[in-house]
PDB file of N, CA and C in Angstrom:
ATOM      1  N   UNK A   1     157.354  41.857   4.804  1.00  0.00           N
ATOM      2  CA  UNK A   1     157.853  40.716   4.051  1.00  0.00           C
ATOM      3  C   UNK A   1     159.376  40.819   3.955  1.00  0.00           C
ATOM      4  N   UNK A   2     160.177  39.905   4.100  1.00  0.00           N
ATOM      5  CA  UNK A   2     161.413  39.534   4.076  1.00  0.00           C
ATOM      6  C   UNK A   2     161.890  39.874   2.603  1.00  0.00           C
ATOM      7  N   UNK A   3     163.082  40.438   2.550  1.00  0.00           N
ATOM      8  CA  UNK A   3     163.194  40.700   1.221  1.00  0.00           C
ATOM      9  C   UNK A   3     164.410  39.399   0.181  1.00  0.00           C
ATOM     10  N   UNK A   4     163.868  38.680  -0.499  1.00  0.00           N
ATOM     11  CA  UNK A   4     163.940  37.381  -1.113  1.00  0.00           C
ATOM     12  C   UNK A   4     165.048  37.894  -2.000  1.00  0.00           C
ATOM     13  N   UNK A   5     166.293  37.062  -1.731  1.00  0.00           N
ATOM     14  CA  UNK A   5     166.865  36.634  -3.247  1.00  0.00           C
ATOM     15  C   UNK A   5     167.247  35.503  -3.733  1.00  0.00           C
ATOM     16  N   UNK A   6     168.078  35.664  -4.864  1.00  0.00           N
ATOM     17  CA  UNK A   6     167.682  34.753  -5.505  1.00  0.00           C
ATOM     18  C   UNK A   6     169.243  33.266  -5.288  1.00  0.00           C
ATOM     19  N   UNK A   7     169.174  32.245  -5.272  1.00  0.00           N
ATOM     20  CA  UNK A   7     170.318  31.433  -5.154  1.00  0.00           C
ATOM     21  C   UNK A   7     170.869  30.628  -6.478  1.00  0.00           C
ATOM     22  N   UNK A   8     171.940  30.784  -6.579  1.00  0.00           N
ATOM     23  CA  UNK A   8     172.917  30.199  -7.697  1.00  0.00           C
ATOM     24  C   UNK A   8     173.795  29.285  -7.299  1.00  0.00           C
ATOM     25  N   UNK A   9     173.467  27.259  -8.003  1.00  0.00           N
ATOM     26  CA  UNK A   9     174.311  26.384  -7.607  1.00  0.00           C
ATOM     27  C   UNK A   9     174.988  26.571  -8.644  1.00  0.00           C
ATOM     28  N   UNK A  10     176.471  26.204  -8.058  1.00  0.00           N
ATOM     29  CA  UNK A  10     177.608  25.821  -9.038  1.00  0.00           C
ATOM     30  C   UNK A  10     178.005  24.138  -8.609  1.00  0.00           C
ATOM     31  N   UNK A  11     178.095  23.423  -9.603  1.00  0.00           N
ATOM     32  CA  UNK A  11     178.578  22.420  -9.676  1.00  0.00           C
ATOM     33  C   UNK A  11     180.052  22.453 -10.131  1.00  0.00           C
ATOM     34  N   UNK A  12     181.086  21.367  -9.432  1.00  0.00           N
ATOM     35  CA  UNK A  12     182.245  21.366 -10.005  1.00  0.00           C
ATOM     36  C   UNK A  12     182.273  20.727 -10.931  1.00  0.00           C
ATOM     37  N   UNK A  13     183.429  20.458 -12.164  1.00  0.00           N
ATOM     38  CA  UNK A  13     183.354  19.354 -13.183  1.00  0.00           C
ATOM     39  C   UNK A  13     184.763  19.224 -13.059  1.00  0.00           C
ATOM     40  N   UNK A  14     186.086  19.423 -12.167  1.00  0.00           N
ATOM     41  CA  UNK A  14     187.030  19.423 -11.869  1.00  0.00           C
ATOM     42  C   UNK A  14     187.466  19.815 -10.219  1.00  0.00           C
ATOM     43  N   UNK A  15     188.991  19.159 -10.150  1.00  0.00           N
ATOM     44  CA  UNK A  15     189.048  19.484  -8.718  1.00  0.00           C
ATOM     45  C   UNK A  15     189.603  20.767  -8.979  1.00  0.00           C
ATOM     46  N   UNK A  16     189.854  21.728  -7.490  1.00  0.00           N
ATOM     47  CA  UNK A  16     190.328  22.977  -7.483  1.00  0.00           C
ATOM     48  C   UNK A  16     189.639  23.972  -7.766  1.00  0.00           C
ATOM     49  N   UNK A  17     187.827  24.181  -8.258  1.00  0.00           N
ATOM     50  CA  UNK A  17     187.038  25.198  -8.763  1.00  0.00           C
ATOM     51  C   UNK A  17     187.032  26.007  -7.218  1.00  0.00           C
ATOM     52  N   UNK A  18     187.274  27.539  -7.287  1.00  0.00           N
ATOM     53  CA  UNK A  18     187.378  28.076  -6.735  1.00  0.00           C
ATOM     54  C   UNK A  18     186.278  29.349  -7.259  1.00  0.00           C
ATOM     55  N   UNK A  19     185.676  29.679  -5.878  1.00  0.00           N
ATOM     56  CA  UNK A  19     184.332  30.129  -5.918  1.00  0.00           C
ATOM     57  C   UNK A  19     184.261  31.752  -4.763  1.00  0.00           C
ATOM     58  N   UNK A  20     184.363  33.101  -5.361  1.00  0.00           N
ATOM     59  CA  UNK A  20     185.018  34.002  -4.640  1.00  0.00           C
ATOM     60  C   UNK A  20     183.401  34.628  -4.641  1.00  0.00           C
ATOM     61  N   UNK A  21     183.186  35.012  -3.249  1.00  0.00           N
ATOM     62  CA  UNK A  21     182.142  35.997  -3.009  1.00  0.00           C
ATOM     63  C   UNK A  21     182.628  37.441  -3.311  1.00  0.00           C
ATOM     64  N   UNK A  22     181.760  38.653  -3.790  1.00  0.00           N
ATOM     65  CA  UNK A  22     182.476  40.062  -4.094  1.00  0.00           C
ATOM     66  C   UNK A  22     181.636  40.819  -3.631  1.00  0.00           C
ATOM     67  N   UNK A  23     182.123  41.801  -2.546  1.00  0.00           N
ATOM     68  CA  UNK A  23     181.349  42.793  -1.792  1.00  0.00           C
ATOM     69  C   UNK A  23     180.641  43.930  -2.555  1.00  0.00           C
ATOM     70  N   UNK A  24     179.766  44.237  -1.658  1.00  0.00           N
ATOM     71  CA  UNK A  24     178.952  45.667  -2.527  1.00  0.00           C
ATOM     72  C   UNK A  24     179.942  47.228  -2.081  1.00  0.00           C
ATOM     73  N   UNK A  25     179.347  48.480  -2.098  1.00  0.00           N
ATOM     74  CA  UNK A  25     179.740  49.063  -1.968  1.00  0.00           C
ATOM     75  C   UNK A  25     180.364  50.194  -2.769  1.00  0.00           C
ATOM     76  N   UNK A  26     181.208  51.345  -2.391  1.00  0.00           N
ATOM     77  CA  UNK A  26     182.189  52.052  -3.322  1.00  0.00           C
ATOM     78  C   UNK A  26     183.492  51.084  -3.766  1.00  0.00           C
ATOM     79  N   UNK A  27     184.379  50.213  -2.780  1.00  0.00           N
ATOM     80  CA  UNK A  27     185.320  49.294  -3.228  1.00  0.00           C
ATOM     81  C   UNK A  27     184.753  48.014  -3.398  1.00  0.00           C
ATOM     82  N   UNK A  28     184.678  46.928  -4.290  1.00  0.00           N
ATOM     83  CA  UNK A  28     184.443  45.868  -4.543  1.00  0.00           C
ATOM     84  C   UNK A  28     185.617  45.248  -4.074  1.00  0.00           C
ATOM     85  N   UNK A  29     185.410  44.113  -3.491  1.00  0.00           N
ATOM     86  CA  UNK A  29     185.955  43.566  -2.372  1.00  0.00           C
ATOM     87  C   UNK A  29     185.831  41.877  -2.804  1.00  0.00           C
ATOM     88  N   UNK A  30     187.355  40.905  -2.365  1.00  0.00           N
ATOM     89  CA  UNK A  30     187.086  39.711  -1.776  1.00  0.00           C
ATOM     90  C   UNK A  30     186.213  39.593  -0.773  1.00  0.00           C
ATOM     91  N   UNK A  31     185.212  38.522  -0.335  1.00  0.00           N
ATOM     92  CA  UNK A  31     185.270  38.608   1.052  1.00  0.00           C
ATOM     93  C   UNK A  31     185.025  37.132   1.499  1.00  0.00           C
ATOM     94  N   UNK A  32     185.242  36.385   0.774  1.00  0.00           N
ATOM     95  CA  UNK A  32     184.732  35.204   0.909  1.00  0.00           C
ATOM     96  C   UNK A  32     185.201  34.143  -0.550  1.00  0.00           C
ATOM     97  N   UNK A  33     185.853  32.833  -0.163  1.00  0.00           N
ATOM     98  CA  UNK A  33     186.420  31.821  -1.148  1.00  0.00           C
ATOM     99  C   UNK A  33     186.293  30.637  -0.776  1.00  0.00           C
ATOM    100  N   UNK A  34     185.927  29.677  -1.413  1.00  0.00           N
ATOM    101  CA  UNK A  34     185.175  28.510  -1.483  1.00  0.00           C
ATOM    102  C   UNK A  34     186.263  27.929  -2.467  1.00  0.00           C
ATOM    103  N   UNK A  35     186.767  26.467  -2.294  1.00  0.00           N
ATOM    104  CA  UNK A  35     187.566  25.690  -3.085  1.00  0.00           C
ATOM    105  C   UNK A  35     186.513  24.506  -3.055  1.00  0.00           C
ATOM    106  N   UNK A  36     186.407  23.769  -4.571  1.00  0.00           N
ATOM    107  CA  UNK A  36     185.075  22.751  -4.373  1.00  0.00           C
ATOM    108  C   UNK A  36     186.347  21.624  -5.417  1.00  0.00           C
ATOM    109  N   UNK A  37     186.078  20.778  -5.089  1.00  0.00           N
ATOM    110  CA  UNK A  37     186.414  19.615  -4.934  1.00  0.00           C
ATOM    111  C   UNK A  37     185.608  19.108  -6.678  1.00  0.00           C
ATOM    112  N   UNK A  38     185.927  18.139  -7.671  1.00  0.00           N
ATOM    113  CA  UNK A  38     185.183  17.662  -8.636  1.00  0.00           C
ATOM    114  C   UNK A  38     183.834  17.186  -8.009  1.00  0.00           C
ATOM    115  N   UNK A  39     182.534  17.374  -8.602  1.00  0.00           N
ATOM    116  CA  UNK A  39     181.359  17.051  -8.681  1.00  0.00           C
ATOM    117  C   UNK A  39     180.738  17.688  -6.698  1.00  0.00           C
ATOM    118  N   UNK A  40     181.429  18.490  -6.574  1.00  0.00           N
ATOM    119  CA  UNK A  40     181.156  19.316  -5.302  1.00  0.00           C
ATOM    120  C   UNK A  40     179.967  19.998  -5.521  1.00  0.00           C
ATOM    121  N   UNK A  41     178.702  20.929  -5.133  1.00  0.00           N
ATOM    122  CA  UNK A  41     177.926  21.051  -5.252  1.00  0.00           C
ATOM    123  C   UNK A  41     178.092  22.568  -4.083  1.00  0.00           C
ATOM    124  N   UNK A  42     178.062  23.830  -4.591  1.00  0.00           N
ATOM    125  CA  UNK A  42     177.674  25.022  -3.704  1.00  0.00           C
ATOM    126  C   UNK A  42     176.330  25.887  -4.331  1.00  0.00           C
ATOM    127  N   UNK A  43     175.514  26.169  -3.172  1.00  0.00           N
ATOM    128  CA  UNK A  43     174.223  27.171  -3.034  1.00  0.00           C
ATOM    129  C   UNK A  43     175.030  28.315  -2.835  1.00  0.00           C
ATOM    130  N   UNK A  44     174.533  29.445  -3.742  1.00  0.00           N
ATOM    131  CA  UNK A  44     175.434  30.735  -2.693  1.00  0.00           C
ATOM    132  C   UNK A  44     173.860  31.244  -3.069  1.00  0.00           C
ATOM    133  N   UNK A  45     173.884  32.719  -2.335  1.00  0.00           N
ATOM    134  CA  UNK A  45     172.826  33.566  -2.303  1.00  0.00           C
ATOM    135  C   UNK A  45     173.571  35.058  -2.258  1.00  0.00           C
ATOM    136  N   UNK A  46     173.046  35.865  -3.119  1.00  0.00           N
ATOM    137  CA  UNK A  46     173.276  37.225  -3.246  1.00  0.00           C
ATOM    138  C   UNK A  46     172.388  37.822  -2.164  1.00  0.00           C
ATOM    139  N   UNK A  47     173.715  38.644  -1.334  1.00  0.00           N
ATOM    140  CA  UNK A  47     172.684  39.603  -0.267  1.00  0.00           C
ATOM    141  C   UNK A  47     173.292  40.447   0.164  1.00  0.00           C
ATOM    142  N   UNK A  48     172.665  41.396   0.742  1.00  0.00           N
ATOM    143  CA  UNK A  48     173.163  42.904   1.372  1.00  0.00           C
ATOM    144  C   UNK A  48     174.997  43.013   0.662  1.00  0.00           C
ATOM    145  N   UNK A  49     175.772  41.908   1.216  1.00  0.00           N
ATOM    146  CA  UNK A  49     177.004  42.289   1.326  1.00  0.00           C
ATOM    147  C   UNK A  49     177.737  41.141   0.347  1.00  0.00           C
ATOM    148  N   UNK A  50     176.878  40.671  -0.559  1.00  0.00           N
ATOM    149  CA  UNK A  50     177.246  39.834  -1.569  1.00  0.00           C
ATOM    150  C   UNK A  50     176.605  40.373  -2.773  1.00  0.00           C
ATOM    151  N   UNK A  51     177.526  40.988  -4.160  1.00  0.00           N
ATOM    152  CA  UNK A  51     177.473  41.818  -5.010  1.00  0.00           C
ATOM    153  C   UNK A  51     177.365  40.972  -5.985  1.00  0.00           C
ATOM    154  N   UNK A  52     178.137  39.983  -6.080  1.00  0.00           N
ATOM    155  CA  UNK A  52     178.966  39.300  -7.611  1.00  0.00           C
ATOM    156  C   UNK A  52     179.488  38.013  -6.590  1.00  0.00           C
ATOM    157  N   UNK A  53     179.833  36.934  -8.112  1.00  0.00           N
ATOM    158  CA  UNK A  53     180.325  36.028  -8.148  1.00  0.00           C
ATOM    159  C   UNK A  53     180.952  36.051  -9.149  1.00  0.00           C
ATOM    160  N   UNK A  54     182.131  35.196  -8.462  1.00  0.00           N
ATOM    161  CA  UNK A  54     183.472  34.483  -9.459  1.00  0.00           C
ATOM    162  C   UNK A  54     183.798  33.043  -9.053  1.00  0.00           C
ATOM    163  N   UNK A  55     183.582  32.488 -10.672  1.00  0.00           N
ATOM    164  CA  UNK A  55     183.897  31.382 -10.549  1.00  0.00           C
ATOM    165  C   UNK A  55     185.195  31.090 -11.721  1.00  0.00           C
ATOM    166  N   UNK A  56     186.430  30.553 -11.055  1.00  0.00           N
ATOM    167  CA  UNK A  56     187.805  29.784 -11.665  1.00  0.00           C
ATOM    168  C   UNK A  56     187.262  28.304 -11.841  1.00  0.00           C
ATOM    169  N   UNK A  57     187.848  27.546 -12.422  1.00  0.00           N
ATOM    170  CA  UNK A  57     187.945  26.258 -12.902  1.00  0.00           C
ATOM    171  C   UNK A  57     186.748  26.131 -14.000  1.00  0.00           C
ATOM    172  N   UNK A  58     186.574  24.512 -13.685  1.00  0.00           N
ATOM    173  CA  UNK A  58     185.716  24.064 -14.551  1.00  0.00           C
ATOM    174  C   UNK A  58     184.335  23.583 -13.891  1.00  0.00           C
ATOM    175  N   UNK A  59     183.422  24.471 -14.368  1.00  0.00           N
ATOM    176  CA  UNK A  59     181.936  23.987 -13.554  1.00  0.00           C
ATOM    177  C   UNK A  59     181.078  24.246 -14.374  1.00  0.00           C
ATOM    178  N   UNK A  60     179.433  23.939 -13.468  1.00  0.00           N
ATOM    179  CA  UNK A  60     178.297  24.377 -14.390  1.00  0.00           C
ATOM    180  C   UNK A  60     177.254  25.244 -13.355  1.00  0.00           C
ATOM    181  N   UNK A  61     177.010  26.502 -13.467  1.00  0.00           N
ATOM    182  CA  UNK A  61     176.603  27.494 -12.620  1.00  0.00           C
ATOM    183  C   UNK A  61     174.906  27.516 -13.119  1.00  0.00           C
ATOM    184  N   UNK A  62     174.028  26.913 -12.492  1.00  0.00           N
ATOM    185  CA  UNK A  62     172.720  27.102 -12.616  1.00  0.00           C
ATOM    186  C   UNK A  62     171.990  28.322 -11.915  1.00  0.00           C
ATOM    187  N   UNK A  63     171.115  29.095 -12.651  1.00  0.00           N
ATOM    188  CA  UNK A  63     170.453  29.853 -12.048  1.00  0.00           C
ATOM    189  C   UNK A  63     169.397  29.847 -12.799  1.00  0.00           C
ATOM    190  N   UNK A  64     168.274  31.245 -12.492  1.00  0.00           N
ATOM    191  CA  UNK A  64     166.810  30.644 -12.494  1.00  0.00           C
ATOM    192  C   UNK A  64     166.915  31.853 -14.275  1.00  0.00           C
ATOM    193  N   UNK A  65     167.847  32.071 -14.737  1.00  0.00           N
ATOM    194  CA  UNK A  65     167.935  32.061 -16.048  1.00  0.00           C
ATOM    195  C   UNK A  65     168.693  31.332 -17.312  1.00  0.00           C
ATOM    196  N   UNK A  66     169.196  29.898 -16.401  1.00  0.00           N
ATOM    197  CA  UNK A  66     169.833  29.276 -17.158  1.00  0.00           C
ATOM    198  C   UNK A  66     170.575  28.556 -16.567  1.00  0.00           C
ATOM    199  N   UNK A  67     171.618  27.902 -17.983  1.00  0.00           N
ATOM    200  CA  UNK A  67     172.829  27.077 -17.515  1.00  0.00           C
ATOM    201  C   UNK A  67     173.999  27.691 -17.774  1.00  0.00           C
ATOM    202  N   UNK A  68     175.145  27.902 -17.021  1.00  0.00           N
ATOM    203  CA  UNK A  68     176.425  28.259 -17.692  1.00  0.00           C
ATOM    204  C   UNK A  68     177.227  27.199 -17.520  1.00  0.00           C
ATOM    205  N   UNK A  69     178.166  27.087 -18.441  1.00  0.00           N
ATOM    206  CA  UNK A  69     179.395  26.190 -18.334  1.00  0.00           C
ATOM    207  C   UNK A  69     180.740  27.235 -18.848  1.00  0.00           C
ATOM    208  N   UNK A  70     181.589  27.281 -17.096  1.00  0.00           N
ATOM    209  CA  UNK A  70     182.332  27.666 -17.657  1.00  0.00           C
ATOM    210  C   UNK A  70     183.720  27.596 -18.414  1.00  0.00           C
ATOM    211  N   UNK A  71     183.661  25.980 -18.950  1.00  0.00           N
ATOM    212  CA  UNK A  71     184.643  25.981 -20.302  1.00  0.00           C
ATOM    213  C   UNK A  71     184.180  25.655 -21.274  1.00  0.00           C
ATOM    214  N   UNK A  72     184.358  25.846 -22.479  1.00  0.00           N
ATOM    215  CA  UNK A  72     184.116  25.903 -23.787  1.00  0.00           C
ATOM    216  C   UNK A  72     184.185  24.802 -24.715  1.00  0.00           C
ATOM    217  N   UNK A  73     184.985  23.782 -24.267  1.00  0.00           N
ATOM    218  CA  UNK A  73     185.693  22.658 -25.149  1.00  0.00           C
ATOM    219  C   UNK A  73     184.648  21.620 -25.571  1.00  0.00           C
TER     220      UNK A  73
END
């Protein structure tokens, strides 16, 4: 069996949300950046060589434990 993970959309709610993939490993690493546009729409998937996510601007990050929004106002 293929080993399954799991995928996290981020929606933009502004232009300029910038969306950084972060490597596994002993050094945690850029390795990958995504600029999304207002009401832009990205799937990412955590795997082998995708550790973490970072998300800048203003969005709403769905996953299969919730909603985040990340501004406050």
């Amino acid at each position: 069996m293929e080993n399954q993970t799991d995928y996290i959309v981020i929606k933009a709610k502004d232009q300029g949300v910038q969306v950084f993939g972060l490597t596994r490993g002993q050094d945690t690493r850029f390795h990958h950046i995504e600029k999304l546009d207002r009401n832009e729409v990205l799937i990412a998937q955590f795997t082998d060589h995708t550790s973490a996510v970072k998300v800048r601007g203003k969005a709403v990050i769905l996953t299969k434990h919730g909603e985040i929004h990340t501004d406050t106002d």
